[in-house]
N, C-alpha and C. Protein backbone atom coordinates (compact mmCIF):
# COMPACT_ATOMS: atom_id res chain seq x y z
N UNK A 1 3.47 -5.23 23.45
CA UNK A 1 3.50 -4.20 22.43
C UNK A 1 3.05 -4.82 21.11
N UNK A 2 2.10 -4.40 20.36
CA UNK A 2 1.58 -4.79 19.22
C UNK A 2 1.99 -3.67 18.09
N UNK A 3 2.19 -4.35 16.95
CA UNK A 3 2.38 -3.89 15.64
C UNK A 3 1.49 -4.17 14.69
N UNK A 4 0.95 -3.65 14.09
CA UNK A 4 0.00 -3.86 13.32
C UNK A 4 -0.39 -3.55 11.48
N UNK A 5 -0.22 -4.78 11.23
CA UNK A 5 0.05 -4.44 9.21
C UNK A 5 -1.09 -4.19 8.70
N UNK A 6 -1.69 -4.52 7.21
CA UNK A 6 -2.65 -4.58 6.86
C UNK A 6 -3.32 -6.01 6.95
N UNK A 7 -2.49 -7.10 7.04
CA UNK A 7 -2.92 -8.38 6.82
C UNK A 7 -2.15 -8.95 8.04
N UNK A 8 -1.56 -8.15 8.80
CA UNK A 8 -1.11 -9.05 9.86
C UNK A 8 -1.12 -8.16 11.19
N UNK A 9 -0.38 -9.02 12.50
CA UNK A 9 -0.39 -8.65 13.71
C UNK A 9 0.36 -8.87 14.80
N UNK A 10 1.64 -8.26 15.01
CA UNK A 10 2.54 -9.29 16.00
C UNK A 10 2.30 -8.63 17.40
N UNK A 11 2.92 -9.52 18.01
CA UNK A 11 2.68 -9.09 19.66
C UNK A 11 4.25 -9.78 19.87
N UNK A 12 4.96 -8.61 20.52
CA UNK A 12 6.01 -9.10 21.75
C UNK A 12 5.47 -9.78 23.09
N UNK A 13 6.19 -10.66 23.32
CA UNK A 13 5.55 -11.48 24.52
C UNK A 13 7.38 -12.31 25.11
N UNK A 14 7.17 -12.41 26.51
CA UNK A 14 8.22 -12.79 27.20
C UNK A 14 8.60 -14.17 26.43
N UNK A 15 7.57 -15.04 25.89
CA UNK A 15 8.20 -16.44 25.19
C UNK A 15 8.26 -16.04 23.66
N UNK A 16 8.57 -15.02 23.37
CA UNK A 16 8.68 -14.86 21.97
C UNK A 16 7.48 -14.18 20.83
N UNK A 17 7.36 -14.23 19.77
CA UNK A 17 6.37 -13.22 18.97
C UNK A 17 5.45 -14.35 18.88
N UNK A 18 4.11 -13.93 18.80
CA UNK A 18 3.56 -14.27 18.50
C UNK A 18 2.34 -13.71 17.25
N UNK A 19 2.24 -14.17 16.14
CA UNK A 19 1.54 -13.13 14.85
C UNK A 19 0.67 -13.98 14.74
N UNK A 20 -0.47 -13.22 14.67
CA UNK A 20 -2.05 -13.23 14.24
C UNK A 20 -1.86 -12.83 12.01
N UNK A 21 -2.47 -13.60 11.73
CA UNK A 21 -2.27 -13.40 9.84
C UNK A 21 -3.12 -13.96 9.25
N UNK A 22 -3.96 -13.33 8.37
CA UNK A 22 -4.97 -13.32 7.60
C UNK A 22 -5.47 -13.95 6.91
N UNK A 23 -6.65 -14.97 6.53
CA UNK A 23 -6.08 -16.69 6.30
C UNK A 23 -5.79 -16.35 4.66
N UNK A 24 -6.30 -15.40 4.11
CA UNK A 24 -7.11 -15.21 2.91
C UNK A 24 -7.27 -13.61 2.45
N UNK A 25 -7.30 -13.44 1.38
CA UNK A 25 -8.02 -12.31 1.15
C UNK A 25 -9.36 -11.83 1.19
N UNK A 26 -9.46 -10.68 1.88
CA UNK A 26 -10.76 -9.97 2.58
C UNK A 26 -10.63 -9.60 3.96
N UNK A 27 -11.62 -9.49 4.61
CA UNK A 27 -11.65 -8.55 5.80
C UNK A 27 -11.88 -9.98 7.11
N UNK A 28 -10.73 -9.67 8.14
CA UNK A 28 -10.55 -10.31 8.97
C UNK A 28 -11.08 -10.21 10.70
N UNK A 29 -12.09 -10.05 11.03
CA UNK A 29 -12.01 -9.48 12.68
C UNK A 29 -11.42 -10.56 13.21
N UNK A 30 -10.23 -10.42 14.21
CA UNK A 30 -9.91 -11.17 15.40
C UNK A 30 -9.93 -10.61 16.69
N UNK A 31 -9.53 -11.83 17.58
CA UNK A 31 -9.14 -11.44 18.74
C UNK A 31 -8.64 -12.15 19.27
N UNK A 32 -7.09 -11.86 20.00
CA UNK A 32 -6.19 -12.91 20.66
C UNK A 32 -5.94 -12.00 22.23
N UNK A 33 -6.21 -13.24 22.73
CA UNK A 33 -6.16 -13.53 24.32
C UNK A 33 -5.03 -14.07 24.62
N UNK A 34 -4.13 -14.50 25.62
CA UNK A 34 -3.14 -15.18 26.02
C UNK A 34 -2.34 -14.52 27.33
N UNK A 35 -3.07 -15.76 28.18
CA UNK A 35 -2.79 -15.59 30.06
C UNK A 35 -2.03 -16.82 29.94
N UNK A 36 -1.37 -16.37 30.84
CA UNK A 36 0.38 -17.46 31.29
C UNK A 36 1.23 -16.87 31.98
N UNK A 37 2.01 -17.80 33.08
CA UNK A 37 3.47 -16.76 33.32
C UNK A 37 3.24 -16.32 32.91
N UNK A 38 3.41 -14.84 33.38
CA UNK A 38 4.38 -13.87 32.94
C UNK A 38 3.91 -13.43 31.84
N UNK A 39 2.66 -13.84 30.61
CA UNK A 39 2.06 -13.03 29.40
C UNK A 39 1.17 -13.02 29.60
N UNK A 40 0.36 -11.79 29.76
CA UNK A 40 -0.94 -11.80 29.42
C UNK A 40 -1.52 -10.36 28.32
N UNK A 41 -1.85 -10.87 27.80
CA UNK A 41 -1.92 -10.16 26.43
C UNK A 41 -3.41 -10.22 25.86
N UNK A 42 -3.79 -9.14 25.38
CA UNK A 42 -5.42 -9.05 24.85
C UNK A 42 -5.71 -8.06 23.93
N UNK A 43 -5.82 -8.65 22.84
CA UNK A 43 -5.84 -7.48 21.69
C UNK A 43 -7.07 -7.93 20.90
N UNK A 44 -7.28 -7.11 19.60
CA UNK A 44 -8.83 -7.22 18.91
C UNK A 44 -8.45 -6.04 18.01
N UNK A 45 -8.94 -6.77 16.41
CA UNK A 45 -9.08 -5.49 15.29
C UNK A 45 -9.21 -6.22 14.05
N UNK A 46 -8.75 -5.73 13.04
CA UNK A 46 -9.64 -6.37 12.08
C UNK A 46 -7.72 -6.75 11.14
N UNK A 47 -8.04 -7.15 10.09
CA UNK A 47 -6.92 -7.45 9.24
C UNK A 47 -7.36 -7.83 8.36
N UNK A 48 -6.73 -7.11 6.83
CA UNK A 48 -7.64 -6.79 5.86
C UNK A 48 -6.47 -7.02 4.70
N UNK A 49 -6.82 -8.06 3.81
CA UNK A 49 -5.56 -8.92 3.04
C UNK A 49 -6.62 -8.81 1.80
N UNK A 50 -5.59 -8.44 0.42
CA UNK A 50 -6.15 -8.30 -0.58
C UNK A 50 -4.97 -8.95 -1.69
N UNK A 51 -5.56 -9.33 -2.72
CA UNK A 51 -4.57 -9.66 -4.18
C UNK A 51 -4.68 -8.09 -5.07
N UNK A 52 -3.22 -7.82 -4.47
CA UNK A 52 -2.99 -6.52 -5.72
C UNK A 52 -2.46 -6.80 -7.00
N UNK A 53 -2.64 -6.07 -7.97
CA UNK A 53 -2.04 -6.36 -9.20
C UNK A 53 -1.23 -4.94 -9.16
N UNK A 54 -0.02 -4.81 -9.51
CA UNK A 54 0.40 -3.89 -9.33
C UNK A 54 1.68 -3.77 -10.96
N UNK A 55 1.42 -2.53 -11.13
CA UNK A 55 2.73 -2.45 -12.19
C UNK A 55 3.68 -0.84 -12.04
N UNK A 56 4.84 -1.10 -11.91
CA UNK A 56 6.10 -0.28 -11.90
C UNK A 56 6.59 0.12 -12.88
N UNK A 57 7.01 1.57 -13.66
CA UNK A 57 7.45 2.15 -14.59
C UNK A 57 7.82 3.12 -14.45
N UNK A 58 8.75 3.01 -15.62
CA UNK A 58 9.79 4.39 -16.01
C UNK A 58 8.57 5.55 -16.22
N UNK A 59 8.69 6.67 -15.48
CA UNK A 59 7.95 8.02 -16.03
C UNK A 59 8.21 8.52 -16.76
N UNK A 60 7.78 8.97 -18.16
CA UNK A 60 8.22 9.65 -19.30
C UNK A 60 7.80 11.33 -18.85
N UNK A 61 6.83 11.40 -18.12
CA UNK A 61 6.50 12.75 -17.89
C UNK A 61 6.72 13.09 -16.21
N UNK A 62 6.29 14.17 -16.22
CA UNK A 62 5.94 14.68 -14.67
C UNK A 62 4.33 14.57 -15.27
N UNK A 63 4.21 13.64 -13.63
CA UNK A 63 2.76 13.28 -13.86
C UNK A 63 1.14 14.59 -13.85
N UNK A 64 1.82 15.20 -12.62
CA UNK A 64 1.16 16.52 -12.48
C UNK A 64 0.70 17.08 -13.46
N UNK A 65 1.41 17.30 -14.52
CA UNK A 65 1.26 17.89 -15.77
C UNK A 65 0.28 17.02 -16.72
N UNK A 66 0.64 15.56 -17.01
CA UNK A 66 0.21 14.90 -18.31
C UNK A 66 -0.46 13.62 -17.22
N UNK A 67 -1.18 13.44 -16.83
CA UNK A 67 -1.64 12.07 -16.32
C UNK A 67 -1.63 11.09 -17.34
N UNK A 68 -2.74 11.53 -18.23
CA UNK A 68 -2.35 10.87 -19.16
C UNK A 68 -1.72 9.89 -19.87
N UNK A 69 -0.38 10.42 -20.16
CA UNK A 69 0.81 10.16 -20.97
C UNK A 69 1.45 9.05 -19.90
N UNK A 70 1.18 9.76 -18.33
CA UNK A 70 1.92 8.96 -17.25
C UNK A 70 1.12 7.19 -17.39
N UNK A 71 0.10 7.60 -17.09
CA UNK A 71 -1.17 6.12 -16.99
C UNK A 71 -0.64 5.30 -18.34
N UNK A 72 -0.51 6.33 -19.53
CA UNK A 72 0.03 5.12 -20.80
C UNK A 72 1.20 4.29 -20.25
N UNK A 73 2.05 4.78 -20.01
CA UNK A 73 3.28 4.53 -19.57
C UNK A 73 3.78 3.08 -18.85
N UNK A 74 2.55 2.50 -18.51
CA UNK A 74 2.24 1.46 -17.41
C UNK A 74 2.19 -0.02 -18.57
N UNK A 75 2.01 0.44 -20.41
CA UNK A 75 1.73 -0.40 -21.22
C UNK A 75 3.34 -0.41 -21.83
N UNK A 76 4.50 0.11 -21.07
CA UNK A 76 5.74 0.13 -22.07
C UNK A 76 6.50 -1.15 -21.83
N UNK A 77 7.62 -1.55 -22.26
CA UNK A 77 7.96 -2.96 -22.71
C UNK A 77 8.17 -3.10 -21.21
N UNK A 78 9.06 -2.12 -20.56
CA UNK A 78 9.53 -1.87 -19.34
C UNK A 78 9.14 -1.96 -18.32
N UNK A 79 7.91 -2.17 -18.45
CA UNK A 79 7.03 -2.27 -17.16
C UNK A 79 7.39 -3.13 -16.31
N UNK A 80 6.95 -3.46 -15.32
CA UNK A 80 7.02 -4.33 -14.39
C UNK A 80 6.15 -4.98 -13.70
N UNK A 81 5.37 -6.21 -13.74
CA UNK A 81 3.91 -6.37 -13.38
C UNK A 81 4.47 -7.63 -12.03
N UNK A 82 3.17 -7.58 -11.14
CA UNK A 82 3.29 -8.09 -10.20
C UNK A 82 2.62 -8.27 -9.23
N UNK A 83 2.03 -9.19 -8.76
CA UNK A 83 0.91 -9.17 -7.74
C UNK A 83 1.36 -9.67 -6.20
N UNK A 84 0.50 -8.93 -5.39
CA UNK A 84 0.99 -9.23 -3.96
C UNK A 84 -0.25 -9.07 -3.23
N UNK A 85 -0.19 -9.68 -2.40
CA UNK A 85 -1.09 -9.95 -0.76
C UNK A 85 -1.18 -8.28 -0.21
N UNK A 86 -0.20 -7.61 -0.03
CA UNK A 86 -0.29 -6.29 1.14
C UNK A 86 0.77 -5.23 0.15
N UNK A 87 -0.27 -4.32 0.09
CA UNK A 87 0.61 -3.35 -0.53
C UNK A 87 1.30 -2.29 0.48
N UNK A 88 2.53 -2.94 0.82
CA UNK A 88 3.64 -2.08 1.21
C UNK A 88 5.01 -2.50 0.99
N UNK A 89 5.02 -1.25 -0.12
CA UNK A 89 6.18 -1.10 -0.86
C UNK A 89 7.62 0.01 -0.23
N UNK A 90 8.28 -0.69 0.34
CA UNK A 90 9.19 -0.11 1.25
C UNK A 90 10.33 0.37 -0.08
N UNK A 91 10.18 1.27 -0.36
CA UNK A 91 11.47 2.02 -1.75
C UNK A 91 12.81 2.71 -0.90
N UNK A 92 13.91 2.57 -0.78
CA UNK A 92 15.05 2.75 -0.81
C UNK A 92 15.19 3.89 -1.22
N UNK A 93 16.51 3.97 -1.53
CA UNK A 93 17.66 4.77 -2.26
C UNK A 93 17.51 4.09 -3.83
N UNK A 94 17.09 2.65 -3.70
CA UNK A 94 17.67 1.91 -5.09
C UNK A 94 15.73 2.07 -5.93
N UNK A 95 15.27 2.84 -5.39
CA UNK A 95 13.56 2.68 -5.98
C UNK A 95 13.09 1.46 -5.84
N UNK A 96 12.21 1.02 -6.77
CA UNK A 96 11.59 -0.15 -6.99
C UNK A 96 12.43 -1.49 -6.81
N UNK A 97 13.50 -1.16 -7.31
CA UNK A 97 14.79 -2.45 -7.35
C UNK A 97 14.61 -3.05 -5.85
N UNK A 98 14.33 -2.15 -4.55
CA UNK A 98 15.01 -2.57 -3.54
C UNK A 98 13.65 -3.50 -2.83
N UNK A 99 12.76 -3.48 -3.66
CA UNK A 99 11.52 -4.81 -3.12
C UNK A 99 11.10 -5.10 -4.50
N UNK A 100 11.56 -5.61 -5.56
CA UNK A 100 11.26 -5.88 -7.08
C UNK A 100 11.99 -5.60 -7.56
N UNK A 101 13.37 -7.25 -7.91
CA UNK A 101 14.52 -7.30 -8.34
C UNK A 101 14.55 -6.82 -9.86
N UNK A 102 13.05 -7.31 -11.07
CA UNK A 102 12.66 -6.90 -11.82
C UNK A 102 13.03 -5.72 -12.18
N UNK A 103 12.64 -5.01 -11.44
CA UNK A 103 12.70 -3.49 -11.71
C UNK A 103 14.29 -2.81 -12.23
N UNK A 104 15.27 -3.35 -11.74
CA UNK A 104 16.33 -3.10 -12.11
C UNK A 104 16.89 -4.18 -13.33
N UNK A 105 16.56 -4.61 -13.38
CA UNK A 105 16.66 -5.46 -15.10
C UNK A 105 16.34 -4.84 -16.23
N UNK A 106 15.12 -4.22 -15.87
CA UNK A 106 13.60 -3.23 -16.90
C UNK A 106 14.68 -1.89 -16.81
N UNK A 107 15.30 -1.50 -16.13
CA UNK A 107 15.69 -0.14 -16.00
C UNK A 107 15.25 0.95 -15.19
N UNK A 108 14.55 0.47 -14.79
CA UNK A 108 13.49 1.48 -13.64
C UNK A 108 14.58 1.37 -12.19
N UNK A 109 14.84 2.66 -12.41
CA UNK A 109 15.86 3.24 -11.36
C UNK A 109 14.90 4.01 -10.02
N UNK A 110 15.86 5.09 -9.34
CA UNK A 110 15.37 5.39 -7.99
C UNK A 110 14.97 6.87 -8.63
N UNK A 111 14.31 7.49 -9.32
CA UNK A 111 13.93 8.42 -9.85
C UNK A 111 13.12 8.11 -11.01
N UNK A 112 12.11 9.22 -10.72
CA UNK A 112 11.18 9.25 -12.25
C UNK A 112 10.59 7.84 -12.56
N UNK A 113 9.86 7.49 -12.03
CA UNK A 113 9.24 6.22 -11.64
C UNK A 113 7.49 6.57 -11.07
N UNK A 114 6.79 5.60 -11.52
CA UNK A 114 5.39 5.47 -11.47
C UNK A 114 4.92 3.52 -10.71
N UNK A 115 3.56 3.78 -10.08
CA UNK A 115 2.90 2.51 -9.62
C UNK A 115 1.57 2.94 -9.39
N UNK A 116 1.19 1.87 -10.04
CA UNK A 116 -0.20 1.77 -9.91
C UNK A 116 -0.59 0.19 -9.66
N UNK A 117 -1.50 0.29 -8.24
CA UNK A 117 -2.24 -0.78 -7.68
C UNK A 117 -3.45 -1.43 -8.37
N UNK A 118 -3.99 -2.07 -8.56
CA UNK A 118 -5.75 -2.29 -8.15
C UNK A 118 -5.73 -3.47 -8.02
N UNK A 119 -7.08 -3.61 -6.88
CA UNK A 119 -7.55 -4.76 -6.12
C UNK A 119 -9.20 -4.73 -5.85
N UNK A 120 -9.83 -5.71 -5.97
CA UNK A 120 -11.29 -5.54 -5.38
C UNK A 120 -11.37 -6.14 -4.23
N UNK A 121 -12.40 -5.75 -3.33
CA UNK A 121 -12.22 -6.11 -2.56
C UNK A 121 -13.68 -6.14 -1.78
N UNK A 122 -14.10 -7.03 -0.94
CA UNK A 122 -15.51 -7.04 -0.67
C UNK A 122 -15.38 -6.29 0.87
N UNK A 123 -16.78 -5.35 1.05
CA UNK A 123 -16.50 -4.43 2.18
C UNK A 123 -17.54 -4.59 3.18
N UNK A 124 -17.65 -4.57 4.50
CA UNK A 124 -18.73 -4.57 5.11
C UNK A 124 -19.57 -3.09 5.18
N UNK A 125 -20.65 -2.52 5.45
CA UNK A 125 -21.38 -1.52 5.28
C UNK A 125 -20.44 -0.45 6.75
N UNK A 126 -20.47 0.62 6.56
CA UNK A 126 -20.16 1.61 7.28
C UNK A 126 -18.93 2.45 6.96
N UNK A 127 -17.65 2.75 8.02
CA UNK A 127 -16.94 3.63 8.13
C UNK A 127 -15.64 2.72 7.74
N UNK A 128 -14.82 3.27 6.87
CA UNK A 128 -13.59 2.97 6.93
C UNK A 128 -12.75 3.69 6.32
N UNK A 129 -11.04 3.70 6.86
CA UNK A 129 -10.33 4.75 6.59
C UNK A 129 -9.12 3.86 5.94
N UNK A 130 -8.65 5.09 4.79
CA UNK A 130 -7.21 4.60 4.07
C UNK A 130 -6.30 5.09 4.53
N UNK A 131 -5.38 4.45 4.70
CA UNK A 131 -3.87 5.64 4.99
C UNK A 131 -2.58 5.13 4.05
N UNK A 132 -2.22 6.22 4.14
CA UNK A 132 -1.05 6.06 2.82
C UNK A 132 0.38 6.75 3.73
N UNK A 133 1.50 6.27 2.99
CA UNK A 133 3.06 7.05 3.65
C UNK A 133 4.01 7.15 2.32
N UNK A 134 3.72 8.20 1.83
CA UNK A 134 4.26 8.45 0.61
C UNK A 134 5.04 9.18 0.54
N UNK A 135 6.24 9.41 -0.35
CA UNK A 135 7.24 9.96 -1.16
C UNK A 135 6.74 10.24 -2.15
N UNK A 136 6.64 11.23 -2.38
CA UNK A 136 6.01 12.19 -3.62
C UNK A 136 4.84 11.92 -4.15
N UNK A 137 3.80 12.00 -5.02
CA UNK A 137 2.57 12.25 -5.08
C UNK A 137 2.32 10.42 -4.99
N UNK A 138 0.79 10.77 -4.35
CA UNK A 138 -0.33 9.98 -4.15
C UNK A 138 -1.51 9.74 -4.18
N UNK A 139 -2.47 8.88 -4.76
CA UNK A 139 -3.66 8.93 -5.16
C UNK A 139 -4.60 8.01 -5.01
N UNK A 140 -5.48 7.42 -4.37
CA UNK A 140 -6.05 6.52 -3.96
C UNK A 140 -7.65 6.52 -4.30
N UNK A 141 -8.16 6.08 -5.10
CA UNK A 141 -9.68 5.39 -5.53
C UNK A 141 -10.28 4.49 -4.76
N UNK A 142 -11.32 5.09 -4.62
CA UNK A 142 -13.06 3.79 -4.47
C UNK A 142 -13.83 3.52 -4.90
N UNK A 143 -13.65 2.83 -6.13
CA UNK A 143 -14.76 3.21 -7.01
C UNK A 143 -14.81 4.44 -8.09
N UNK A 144 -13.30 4.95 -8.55
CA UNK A 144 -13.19 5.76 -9.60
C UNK A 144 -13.18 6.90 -8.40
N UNK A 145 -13.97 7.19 -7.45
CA UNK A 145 -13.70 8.34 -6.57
C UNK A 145 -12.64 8.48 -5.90
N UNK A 146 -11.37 10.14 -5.79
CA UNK A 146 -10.61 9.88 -5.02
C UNK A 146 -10.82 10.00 -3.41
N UNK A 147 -10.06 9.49 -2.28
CA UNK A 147 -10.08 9.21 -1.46
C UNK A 147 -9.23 9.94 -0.57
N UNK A 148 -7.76 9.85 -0.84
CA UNK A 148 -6.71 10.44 -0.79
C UNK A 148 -6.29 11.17 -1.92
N UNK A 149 -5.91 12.37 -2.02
CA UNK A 149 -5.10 13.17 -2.66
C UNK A 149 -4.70 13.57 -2.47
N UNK A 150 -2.89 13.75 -2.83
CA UNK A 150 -1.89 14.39 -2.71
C UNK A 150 -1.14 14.55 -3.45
N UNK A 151 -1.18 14.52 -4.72
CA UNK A 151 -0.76 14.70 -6.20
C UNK A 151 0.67 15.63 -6.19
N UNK A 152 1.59 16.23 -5.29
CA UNK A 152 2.38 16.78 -5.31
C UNK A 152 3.65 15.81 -5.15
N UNK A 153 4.65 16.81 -4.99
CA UNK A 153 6.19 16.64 -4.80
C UNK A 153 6.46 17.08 -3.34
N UNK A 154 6.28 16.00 -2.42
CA UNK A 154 6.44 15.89 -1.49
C UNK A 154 7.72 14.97 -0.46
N UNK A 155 8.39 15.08 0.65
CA UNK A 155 8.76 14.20 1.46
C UNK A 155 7.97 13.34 1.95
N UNK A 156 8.55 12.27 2.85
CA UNK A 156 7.49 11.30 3.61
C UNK A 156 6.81 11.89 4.46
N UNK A 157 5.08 11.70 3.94
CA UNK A 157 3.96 12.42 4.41
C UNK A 157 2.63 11.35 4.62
N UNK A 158 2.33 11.38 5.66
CA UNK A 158 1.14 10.50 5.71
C UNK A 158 -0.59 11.13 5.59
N UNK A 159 -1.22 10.35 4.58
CA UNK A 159 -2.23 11.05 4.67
C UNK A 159 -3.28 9.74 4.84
N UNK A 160 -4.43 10.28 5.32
CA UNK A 160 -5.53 9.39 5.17
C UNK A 160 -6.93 10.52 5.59
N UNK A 161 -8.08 9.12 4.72
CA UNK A 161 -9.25 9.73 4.52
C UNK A 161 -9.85 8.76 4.75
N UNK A 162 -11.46 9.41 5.36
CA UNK A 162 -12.26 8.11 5.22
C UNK A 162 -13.54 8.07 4.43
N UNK A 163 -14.41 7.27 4.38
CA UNK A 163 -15.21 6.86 3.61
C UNK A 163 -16.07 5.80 4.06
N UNK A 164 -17.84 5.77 4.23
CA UNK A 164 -18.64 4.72 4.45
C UNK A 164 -19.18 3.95 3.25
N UNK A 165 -19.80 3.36 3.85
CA UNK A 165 -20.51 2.02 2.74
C UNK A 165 -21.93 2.22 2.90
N UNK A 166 -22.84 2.12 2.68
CA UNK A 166 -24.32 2.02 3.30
C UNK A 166 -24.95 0.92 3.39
N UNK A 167 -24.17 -0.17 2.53
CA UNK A 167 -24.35 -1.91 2.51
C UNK A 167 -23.21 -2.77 2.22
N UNK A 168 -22.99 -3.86 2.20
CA UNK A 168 -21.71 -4.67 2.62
C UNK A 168 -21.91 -4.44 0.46
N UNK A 169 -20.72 -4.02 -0.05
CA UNK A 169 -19.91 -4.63 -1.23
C UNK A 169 -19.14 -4.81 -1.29
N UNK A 170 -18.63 -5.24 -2.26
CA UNK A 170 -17.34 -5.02 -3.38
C UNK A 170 -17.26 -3.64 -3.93
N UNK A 171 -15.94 -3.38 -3.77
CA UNK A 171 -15.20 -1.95 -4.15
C UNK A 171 -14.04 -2.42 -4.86
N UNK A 172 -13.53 -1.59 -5.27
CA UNK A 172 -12.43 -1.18 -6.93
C UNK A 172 -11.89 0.01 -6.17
N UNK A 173 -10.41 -0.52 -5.49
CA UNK A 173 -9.49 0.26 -5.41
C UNK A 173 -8.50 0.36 -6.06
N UNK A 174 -8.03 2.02 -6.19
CA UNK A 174 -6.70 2.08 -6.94
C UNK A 174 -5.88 2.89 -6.28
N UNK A 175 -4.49 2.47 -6.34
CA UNK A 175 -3.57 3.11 -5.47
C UNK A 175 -1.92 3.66 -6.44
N UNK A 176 -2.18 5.24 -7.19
CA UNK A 176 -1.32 5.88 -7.82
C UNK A 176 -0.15 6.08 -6.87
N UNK A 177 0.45 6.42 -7.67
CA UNK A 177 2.34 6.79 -6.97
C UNK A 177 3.34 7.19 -7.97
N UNK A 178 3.79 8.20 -7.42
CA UNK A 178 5.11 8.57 -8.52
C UNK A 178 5.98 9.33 -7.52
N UNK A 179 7.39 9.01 -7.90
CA UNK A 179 8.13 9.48 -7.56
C UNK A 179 9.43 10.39 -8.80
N UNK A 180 9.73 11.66 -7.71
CA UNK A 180 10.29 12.60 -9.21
C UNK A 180 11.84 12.64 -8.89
N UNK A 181 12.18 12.67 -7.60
CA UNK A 181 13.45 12.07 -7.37
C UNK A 181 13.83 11.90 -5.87
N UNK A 182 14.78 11.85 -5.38
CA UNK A 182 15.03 10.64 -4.04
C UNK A 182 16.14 11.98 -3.60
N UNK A 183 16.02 13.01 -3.68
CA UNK A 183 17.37 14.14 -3.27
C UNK A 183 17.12 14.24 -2.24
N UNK A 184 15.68 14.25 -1.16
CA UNK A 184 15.62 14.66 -0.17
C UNK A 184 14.81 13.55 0.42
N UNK A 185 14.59 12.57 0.23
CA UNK A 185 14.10 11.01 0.29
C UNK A 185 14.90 10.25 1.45
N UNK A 186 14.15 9.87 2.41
CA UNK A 186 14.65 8.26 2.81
C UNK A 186 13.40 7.63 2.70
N UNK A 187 12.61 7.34 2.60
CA UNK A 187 11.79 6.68 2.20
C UNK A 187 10.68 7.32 1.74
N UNK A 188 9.60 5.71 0.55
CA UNK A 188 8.61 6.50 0.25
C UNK A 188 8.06 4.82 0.26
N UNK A 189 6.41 4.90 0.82
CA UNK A 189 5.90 3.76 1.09
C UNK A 189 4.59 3.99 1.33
N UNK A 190 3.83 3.09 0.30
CA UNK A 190 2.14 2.93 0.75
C UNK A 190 2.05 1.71 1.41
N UNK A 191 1.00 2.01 2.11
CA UNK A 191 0.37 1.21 2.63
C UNK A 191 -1.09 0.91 3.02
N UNK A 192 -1.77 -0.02 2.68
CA UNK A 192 -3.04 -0.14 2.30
C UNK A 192 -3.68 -1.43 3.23
């Protein structure tokens, strides 16, 4: 049985896990084989590891309304900045606090809260798809174009879209998020 992240890859196997992981940031094709007793196992796909810059904040608005005012919001003392390998942000009951201890220092509680991603990232030419698992609105860029939209007040909802290349670049992704409150919430989580 395989599981599969953005930057990684485990396999259950009778002698234990074995994970396939991404040496680096950028786009990974593998493929793992493994005949033995009792395992034989054969998988293949790609794994795709990026440096996000990411920052967490108090929402002064409902974003729907004022984008704006929300996007300023990302420059307040409060913020929370932070970079990571794989953007998946597993949010709680406790918001941001419960994967970014930060966040509860700053004040940024489990309501009324904003994130915004960006990462570049070099692409090979053709087809590829985003998927997102969000708690309340979501917004995803390629290049200033959106990708995903779901800008509402929603439960955990998965969306994805896709999008080609016509030659291998570099792309400028951005990955919005806000959450308006956690009343009907068990989780809210992108993943990229």
């Amino acid at each position: 049985h395989a599981q599969h992240g953005r930057n990684f890859a485990f396999f259950d196997a009778p002698v234990g896990m074995i994970a396939v992981k991404a040496p680096g940031p950028g786009v990974h094709p593998y493929s793992l084989a493994v005949d033995g007793p009792g395992v034989r196992l054969k998988d293949e796909g790609v794994l795709v590891a990026a440096d996000w810059d990411v920052v967490v904040f108090n929402s002064p608005v409902d974003p729907r309304e004022d984008i704006a005012a929300w996007r300023t919001a990302t420059e307040q003392d409060g913020a929370v900045r932070t970079r990571t390998r794989a953007l998946t942000l597993s949010y709680g009951y406790k918001g941001p606090s419960d994967v970014l201890p930060a966040a509860k220092d700053r004040g940024i509680g489990r309501d009324r809260f904003g994130m915004i991603a960006t990462t570049s990232l070099k692409l090979d030419a053709g087809g590829w798809v985003i998927s997102t698992l969000s708690d309340d609105g979501v917004r995803v860029t390629v290049d200033g174009k959106a990708v995903v939209e779901n800008w509402t007040h929603h439960g955990p909802t998965r969306d994805s879209s896709k999008f080609s290349l016509d030659k291998p670049r570099e792309v400028n992704i951005t990955v919005e998020h806000f959450e308006l409150d956690v009343r009907d919430t068990k989780l809210g989580e992108e993943e990229l």
